[in-house]
PDB file of N, CA and C in Angstrom:
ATOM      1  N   UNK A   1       0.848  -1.173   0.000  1.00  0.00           N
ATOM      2  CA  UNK A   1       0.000   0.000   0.000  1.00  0.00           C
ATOM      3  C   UNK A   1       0.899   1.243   0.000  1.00  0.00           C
ATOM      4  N   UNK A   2       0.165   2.286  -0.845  1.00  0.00           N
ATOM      5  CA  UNK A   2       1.424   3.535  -0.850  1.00  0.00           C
ATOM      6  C   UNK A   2       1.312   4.527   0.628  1.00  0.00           C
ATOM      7  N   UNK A   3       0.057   4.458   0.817  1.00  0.00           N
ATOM      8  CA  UNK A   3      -0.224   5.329   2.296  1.00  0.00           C
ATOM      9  C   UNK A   3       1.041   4.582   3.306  1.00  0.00           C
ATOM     10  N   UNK A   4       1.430   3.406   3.260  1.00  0.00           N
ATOM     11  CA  UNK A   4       1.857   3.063   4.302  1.00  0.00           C
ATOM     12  C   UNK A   4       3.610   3.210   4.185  1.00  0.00           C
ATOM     13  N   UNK A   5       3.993   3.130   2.860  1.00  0.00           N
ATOM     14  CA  UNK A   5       5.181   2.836   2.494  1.00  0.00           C
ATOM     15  C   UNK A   5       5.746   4.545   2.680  1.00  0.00           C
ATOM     16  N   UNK A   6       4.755   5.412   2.450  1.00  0.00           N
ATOM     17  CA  UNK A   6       5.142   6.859   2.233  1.00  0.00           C
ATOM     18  C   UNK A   6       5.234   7.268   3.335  1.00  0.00           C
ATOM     19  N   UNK A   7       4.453   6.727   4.217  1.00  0.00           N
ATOM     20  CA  UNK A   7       4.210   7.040   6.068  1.00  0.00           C
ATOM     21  C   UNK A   7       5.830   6.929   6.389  1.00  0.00           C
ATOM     22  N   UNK A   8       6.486   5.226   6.101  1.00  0.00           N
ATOM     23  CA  UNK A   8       7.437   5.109   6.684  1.00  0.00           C
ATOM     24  C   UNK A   8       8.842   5.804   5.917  1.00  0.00           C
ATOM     25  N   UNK A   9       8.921   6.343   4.705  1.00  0.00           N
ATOM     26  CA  UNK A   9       9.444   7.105   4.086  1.00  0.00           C
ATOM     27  C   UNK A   9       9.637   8.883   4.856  1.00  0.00           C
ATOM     28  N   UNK A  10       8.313   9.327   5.042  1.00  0.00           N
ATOM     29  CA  UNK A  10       8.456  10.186   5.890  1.00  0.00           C
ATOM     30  C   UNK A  10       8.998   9.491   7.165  1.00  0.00           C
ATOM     31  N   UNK A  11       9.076   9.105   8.099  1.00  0.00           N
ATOM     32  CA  UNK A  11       9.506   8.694   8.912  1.00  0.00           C
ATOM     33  C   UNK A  11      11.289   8.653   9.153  1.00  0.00           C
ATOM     34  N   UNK A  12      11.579   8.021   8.093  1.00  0.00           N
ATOM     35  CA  UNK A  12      13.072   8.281   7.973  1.00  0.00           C
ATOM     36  C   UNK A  12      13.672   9.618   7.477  1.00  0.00           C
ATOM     37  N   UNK A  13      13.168  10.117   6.722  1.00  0.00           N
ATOM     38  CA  UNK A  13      13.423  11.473   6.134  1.00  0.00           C
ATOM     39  C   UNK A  13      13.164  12.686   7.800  1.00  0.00           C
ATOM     40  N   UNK A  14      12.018  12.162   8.135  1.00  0.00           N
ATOM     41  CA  UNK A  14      12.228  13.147   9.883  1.00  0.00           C
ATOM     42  C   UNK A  14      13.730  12.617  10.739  1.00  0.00           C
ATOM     43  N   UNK A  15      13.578  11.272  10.550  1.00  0.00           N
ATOM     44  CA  UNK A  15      15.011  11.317  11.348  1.00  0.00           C
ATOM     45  C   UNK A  15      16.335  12.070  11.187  1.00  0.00           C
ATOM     46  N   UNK A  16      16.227  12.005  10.020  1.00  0.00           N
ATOM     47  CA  UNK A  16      17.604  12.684   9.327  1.00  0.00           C
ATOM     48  C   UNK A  16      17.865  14.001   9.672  1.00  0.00           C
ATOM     49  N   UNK A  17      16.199  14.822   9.520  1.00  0.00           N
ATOM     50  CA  UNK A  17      15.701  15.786   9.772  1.00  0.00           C
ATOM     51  C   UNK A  17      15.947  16.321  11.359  1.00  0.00           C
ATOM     52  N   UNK A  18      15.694  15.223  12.364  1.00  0.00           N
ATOM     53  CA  UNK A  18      15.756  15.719  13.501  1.00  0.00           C
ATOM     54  C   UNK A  18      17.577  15.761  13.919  1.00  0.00           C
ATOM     55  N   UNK A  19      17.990  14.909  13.093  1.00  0.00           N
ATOM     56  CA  UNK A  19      19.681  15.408  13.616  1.00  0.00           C
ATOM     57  C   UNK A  19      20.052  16.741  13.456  1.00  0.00           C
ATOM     58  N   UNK A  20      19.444  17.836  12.459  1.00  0.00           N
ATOM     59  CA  UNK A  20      19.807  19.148  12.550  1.00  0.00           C
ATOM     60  C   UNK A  20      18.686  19.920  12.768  1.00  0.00           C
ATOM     61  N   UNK A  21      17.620  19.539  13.148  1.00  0.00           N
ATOM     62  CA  UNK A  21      16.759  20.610  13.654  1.00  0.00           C
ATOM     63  C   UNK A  21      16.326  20.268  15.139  1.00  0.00           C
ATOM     64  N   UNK A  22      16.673  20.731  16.035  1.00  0.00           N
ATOM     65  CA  UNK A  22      16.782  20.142  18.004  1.00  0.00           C
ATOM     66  C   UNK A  22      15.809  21.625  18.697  1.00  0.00           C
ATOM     67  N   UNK A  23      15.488  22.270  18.103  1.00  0.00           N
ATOM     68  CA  UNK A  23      14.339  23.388  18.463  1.00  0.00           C
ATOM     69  C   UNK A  23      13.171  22.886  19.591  1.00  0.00           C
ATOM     70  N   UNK A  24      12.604  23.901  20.304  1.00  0.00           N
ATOM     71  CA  UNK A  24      11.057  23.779  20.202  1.00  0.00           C
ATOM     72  C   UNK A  24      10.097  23.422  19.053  1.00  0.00           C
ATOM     73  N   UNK A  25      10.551  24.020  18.136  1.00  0.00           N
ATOM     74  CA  UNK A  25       9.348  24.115  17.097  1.00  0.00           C
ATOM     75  C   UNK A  25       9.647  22.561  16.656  1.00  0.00           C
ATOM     76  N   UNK A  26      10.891  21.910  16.377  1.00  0.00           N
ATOM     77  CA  UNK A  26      10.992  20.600  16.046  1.00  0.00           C
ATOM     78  C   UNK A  26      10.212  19.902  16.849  1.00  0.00           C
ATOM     79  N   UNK A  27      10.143  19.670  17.994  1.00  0.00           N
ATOM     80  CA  UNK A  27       9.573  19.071  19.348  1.00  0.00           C
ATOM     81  C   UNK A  27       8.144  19.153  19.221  1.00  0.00           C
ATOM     82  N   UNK A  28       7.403  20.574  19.028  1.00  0.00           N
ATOM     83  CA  UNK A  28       5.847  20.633  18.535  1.00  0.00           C
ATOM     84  C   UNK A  28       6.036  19.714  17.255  1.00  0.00           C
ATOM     85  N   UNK A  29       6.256  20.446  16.287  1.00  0.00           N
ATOM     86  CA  UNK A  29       6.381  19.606  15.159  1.00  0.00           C
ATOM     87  C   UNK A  29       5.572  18.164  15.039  1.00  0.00           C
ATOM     88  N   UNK A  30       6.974  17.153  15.404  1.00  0.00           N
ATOM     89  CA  UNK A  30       6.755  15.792  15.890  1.00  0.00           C
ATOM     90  C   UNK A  30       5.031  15.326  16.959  1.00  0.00           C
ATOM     91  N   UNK A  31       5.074  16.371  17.902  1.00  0.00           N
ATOM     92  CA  UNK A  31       4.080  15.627  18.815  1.00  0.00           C
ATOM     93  C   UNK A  31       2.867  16.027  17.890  1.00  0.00           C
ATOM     94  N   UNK A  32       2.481  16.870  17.226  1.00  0.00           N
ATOM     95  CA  UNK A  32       1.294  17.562  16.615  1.00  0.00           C
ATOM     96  C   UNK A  32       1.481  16.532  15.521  1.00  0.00           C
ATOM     97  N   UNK A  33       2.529  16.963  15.063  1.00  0.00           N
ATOM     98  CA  UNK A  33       2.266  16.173  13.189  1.00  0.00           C
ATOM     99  C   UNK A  33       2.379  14.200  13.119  1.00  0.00           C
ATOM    100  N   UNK A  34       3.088  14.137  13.666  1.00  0.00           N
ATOM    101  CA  UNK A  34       4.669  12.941  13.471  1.00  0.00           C
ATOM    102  C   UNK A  34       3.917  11.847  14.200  1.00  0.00           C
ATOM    103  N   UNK A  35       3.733  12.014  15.933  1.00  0.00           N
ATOM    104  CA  UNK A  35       3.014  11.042  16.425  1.00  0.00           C
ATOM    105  C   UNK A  35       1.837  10.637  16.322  1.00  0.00           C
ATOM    106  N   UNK A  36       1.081  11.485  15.800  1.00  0.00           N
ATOM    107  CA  UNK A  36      -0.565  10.699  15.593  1.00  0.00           C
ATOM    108  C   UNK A  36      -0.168  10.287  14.410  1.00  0.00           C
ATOM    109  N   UNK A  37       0.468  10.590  13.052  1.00  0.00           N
ATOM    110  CA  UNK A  37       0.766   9.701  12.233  1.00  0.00           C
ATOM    111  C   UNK A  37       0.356   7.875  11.962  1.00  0.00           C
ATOM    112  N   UNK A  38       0.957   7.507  12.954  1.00  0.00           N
ATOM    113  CA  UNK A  38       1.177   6.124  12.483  1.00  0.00           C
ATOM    114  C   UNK A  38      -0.739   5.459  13.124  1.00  0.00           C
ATOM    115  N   UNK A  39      -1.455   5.879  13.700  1.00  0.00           N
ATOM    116  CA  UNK A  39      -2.715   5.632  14.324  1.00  0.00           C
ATOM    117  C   UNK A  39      -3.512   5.973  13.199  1.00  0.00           C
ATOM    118  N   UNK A  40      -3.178   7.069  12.305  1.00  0.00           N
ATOM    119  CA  UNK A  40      -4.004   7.855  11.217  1.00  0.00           C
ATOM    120  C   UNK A  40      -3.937   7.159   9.741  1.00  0.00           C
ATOM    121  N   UNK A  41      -2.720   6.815   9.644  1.00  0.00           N
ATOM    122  CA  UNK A  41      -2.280   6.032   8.680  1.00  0.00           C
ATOM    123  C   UNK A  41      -3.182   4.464   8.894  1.00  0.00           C
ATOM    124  N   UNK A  42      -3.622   3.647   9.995  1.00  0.00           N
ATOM    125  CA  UNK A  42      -3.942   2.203  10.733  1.00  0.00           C
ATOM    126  C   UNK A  42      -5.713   2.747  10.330  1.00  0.00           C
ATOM    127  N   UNK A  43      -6.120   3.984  10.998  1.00  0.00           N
ATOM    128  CA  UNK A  43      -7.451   3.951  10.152  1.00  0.00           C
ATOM    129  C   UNK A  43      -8.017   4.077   9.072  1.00  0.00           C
ATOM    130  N   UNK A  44      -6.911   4.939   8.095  1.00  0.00           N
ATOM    131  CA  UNK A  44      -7.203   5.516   6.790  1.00  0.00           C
ATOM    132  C   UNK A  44      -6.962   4.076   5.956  1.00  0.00           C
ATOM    133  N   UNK A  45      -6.371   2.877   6.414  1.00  0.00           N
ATOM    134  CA  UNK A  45      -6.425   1.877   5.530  1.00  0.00           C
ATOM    135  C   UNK A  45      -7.782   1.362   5.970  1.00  0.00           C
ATOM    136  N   UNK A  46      -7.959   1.007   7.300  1.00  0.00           N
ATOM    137  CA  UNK A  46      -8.694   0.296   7.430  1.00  0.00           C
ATOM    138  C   UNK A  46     -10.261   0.604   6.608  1.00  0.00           C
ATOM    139  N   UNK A  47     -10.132   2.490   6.589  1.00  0.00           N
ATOM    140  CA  UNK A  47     -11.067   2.834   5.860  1.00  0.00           C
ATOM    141  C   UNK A  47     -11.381   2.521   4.232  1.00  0.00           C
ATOM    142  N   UNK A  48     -10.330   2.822   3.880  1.00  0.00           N
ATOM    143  CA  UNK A  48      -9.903   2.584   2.236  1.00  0.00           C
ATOM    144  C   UNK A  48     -10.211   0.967   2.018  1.00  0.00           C
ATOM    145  N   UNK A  49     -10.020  -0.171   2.820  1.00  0.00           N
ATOM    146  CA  UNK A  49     -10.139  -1.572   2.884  1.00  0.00           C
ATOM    147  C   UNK A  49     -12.085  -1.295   2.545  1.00  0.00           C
ATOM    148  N   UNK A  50     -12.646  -0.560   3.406  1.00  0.00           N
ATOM    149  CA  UNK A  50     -14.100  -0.656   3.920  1.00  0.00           C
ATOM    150  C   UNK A  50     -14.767  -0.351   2.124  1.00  0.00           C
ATOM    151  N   UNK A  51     -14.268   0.605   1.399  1.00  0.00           N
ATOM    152  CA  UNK A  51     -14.692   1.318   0.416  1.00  0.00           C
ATOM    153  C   UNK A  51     -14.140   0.537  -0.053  1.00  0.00           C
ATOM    154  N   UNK A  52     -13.184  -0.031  -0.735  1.00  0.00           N
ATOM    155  CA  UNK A  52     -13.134  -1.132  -1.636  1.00  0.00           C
ATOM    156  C   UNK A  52     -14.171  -1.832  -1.576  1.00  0.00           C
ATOM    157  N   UNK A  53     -14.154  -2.319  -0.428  1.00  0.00           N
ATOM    158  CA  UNK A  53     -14.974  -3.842  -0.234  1.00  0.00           C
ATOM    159  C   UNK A  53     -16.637  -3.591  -0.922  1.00  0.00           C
ATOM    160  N   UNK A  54     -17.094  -2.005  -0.648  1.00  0.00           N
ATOM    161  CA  UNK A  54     -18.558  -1.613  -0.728  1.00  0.00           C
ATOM    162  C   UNK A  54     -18.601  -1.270  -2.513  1.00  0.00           C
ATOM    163  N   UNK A  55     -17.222  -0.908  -2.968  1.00  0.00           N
ATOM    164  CA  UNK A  55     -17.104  -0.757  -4.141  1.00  0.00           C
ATOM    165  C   UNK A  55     -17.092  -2.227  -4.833  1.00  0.00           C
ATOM    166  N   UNK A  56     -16.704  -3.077  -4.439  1.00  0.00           N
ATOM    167  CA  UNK A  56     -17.053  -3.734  -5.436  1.00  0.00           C
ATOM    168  C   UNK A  56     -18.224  -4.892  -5.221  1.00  0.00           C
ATOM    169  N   UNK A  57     -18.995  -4.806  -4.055  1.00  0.00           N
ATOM    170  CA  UNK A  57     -20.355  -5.011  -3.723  1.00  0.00           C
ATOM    171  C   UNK A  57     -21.555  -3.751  -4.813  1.00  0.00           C
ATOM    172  N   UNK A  58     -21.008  -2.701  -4.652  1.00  0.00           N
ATOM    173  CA  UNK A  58     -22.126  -2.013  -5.743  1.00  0.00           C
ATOM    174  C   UNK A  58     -21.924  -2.653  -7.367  1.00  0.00           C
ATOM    175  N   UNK A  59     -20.222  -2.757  -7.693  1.00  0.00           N
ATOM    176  CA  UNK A  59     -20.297  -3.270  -9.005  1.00  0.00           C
ATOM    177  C   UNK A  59     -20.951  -4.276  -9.172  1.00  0.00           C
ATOM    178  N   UNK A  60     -21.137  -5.240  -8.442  1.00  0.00           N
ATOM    179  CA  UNK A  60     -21.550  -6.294  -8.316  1.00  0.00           C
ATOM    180  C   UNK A  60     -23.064  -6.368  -8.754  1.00  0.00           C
ATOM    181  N   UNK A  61     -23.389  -5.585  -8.253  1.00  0.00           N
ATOM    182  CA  UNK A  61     -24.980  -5.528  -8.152  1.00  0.00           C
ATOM    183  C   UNK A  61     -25.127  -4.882  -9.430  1.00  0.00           C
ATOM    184  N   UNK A  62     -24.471  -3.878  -9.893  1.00  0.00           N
ATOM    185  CA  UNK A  62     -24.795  -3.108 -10.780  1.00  0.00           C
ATOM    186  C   UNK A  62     -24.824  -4.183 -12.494  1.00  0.00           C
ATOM    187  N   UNK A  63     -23.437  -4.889 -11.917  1.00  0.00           N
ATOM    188  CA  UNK A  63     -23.577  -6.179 -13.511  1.00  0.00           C
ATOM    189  C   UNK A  63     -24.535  -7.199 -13.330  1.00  0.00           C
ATOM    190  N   UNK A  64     -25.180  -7.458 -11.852  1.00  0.00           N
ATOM    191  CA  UNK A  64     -26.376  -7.770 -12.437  1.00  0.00           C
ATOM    192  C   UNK A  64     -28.056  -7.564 -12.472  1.00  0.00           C
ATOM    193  N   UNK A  65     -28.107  -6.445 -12.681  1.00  0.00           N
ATOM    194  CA  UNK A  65     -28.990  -5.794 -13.304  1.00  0.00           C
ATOM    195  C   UNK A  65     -29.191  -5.773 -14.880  1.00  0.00           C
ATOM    196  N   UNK A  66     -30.548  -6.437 -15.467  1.00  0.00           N
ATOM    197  CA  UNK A  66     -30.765  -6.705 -16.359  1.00  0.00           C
ATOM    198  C   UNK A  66     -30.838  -5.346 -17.344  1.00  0.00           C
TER     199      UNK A  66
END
């Protein structure tokens, strides 16, 4: 899945990131943006899983209709 692969892509790219940025604002940053991340990413599939599944329950129905 790309949501998930890009999640952990960002993830490493912050690390790198946090070796030269050691601020406050880095510190907000992370707790606001960074840590709900990986919880947001766990529902947005689970959501995207839900809409598939209903998507291809409507196709379904829709091919068979005469």
């Amino acid at each position: 899945m790309n949501l998930i692969q890009n999640a952990r892509e960002l993830s490493e790219h912050w690390h790198a990131t946090k070796a030269h940025w050691r601020d406050a604002k880095a510190v907000e940053f992370e707790k606001r943006y960074l840590e709900p991340l990986p919880g947001l990413v766990s529902k947005t599939g689970a959501v995207m899983n839900e809409l598939e599944n209903l998507l291809k329950k409507i196709r379904k129905d829709c091919e068979q209709q005469p």
